[in-house]
N, C-alpha and C. Protein backbone atom coordinates (compact mmCIF):
# COMPACT_ATOMS: atom_id res chain seq x y z
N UNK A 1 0.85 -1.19 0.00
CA UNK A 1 0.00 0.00 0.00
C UNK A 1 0.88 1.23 0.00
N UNK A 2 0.90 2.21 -0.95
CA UNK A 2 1.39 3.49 -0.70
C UNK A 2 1.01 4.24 -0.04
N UNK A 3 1.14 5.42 0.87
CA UNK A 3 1.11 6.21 1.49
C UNK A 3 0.18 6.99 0.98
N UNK A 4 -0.48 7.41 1.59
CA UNK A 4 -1.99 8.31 1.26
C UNK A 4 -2.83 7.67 0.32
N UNK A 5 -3.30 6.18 0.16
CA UNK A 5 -3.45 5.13 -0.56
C UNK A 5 -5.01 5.19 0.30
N UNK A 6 -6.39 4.96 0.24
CA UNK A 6 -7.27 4.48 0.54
C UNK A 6 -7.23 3.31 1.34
N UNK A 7 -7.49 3.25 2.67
CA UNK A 7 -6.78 1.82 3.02
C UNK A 7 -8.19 1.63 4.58
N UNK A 8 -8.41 0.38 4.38
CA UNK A 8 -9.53 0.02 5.45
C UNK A 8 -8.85 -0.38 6.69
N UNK A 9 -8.92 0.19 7.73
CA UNK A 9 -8.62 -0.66 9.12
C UNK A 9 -10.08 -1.25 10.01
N UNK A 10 -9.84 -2.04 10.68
CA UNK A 10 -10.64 -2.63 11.38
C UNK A 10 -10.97 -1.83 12.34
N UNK A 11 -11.64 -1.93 13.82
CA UNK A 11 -11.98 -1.04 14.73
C UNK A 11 -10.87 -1.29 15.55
N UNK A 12 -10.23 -2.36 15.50
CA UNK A 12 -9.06 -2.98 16.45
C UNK A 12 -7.90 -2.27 16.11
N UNK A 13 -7.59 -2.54 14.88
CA UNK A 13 -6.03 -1.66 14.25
C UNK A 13 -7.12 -0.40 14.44
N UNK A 14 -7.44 0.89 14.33
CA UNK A 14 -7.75 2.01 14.84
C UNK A 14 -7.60 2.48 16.20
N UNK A 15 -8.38 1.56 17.05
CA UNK A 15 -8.36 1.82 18.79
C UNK A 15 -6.59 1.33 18.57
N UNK A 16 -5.93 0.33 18.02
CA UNK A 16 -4.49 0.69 18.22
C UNK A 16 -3.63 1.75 17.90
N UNK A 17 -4.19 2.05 16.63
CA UNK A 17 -3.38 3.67 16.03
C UNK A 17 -3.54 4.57 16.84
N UNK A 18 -5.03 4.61 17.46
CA UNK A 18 -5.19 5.56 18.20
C UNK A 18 -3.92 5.95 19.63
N UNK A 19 -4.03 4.81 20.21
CA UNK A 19 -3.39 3.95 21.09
C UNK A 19 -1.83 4.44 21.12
N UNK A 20 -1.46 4.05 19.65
CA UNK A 20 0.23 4.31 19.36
C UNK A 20 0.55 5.71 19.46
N UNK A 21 -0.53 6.73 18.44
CA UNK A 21 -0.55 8.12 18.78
C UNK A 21 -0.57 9.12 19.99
N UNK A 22 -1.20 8.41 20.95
CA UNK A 22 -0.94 8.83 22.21
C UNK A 22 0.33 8.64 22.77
N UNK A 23 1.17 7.74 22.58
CA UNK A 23 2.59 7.37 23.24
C UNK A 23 2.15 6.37 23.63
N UNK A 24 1.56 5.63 23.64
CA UNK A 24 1.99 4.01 24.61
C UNK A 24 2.86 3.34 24.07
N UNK A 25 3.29 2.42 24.89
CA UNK A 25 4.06 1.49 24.61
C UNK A 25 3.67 0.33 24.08
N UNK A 26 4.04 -0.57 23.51
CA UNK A 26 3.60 -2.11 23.05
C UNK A 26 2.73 -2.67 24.23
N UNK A 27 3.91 -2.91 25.56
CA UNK A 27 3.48 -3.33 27.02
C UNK A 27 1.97 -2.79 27.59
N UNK A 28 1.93 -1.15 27.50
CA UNK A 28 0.80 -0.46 27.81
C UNK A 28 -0.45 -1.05 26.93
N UNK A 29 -0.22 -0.73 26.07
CA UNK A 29 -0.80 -0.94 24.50
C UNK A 29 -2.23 -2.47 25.11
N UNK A 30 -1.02 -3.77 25.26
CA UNK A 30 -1.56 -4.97 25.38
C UNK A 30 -2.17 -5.03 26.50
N UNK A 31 -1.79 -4.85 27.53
CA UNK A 31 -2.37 -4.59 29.19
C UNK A 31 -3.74 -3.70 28.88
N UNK A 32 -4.42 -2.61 28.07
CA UNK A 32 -5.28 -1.60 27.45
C UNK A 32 -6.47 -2.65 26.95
N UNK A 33 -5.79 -3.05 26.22
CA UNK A 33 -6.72 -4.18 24.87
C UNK A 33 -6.92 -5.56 25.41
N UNK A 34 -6.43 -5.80 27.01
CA UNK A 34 -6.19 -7.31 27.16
C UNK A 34 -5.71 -8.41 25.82
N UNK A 35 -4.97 -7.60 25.34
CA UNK A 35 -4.03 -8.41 24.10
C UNK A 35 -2.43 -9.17 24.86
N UNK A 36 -1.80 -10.13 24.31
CA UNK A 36 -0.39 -10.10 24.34
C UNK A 36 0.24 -9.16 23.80
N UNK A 37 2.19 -9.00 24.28
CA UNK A 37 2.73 -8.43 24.00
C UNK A 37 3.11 -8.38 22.32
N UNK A 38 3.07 -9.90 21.72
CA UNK A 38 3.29 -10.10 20.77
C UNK A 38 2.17 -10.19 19.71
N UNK A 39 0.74 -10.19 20.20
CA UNK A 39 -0.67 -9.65 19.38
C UNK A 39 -0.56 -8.50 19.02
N UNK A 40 -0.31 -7.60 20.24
CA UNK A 40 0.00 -6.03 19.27
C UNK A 40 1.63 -5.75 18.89
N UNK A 41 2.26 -6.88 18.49
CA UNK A 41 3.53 -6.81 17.64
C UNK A 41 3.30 -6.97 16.55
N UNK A 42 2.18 -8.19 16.38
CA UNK A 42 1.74 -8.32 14.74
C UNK A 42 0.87 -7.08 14.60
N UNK A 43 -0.12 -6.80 15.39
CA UNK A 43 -0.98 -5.31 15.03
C UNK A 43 -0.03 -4.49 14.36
N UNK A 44 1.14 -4.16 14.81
CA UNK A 44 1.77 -2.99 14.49
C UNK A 44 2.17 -3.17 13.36
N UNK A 45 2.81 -4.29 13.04
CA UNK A 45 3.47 -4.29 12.18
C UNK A 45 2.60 -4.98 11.03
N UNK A 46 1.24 -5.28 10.77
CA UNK A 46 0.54 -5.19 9.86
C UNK A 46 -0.13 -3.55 9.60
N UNK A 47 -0.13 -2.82 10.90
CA UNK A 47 -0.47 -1.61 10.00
C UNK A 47 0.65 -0.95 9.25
N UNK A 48 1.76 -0.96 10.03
CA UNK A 48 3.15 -0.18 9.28
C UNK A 48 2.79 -0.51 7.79
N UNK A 49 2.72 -2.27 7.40
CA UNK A 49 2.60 -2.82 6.23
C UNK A 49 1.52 -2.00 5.46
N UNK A 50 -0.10 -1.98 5.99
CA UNK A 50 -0.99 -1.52 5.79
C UNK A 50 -0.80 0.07 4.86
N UNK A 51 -0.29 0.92 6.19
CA UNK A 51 -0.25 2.26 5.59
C UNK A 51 0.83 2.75 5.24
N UNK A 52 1.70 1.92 4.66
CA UNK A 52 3.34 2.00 3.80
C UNK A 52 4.07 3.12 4.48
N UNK A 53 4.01 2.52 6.11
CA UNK A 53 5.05 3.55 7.05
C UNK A 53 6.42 2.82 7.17
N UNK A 54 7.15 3.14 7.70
CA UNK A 54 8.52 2.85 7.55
C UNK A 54 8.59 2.78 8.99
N UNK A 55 8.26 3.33 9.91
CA UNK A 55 8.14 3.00 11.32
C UNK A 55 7.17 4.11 12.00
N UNK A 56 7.26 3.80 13.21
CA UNK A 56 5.95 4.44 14.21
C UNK A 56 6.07 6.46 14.08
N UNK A 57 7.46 6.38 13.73
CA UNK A 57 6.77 7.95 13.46
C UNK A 57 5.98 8.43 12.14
N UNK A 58 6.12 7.78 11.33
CA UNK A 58 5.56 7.76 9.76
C UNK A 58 4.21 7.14 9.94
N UNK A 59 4.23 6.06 10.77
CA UNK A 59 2.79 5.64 11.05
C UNK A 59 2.04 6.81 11.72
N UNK A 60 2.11 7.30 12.44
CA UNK A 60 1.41 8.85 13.31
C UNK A 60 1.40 10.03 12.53
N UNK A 61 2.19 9.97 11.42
CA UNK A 61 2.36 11.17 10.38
C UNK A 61 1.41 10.88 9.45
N UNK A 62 1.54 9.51 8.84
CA UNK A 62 -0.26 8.94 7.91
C UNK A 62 -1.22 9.14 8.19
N UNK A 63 -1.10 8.63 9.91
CA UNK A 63 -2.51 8.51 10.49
C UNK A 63 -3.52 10.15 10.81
N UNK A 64 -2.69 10.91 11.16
CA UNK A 64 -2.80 12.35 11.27
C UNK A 64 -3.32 13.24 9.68
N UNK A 65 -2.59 12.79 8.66
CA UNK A 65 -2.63 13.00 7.85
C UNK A 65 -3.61 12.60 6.91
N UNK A 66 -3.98 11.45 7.04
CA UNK A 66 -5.57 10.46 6.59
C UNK A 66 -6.56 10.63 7.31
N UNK A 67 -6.35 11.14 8.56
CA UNK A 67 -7.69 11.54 9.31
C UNK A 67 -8.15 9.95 9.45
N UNK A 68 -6.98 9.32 9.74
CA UNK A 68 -7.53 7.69 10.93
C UNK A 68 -7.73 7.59 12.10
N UNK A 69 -7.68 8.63 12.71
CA UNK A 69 -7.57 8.47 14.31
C UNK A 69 -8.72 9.98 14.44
């Protein structure tokens, strides 16, 4: 997916973007969602995939920027 690309998230990857945008941590993040540490490892890193970020600051720069959160 390219960057500013039309792209569907679930309500789950959202309440996480949301989540990431605030500053939490992975740890915080999962303890929040009653997820594992490594459930919202794949979360993350299927949205990075999702919204063709390169890492969590590019992910918050999309998300801001797409009006996902």
């Amino acid at each position: 997916m390219q960057e500013g690309g039309n792209v569907s998230l679930t309500p789950k990857e959202r309440e996480l973007l949301r989540l990431i945008c605030e500053g939490l941590t992975s740890a915080e993040i999962a303890r929040k969602m009653f997820f594992s540490v490594e459930t919202i490892s794949s979360y993350r890193r299927n949205l990075l995939y999702k919204l063709g970020a390169h890492n969590t600051a590019s992910l918050v720069r999309i998300a801001v920027k797409e009006q996902l959160i």
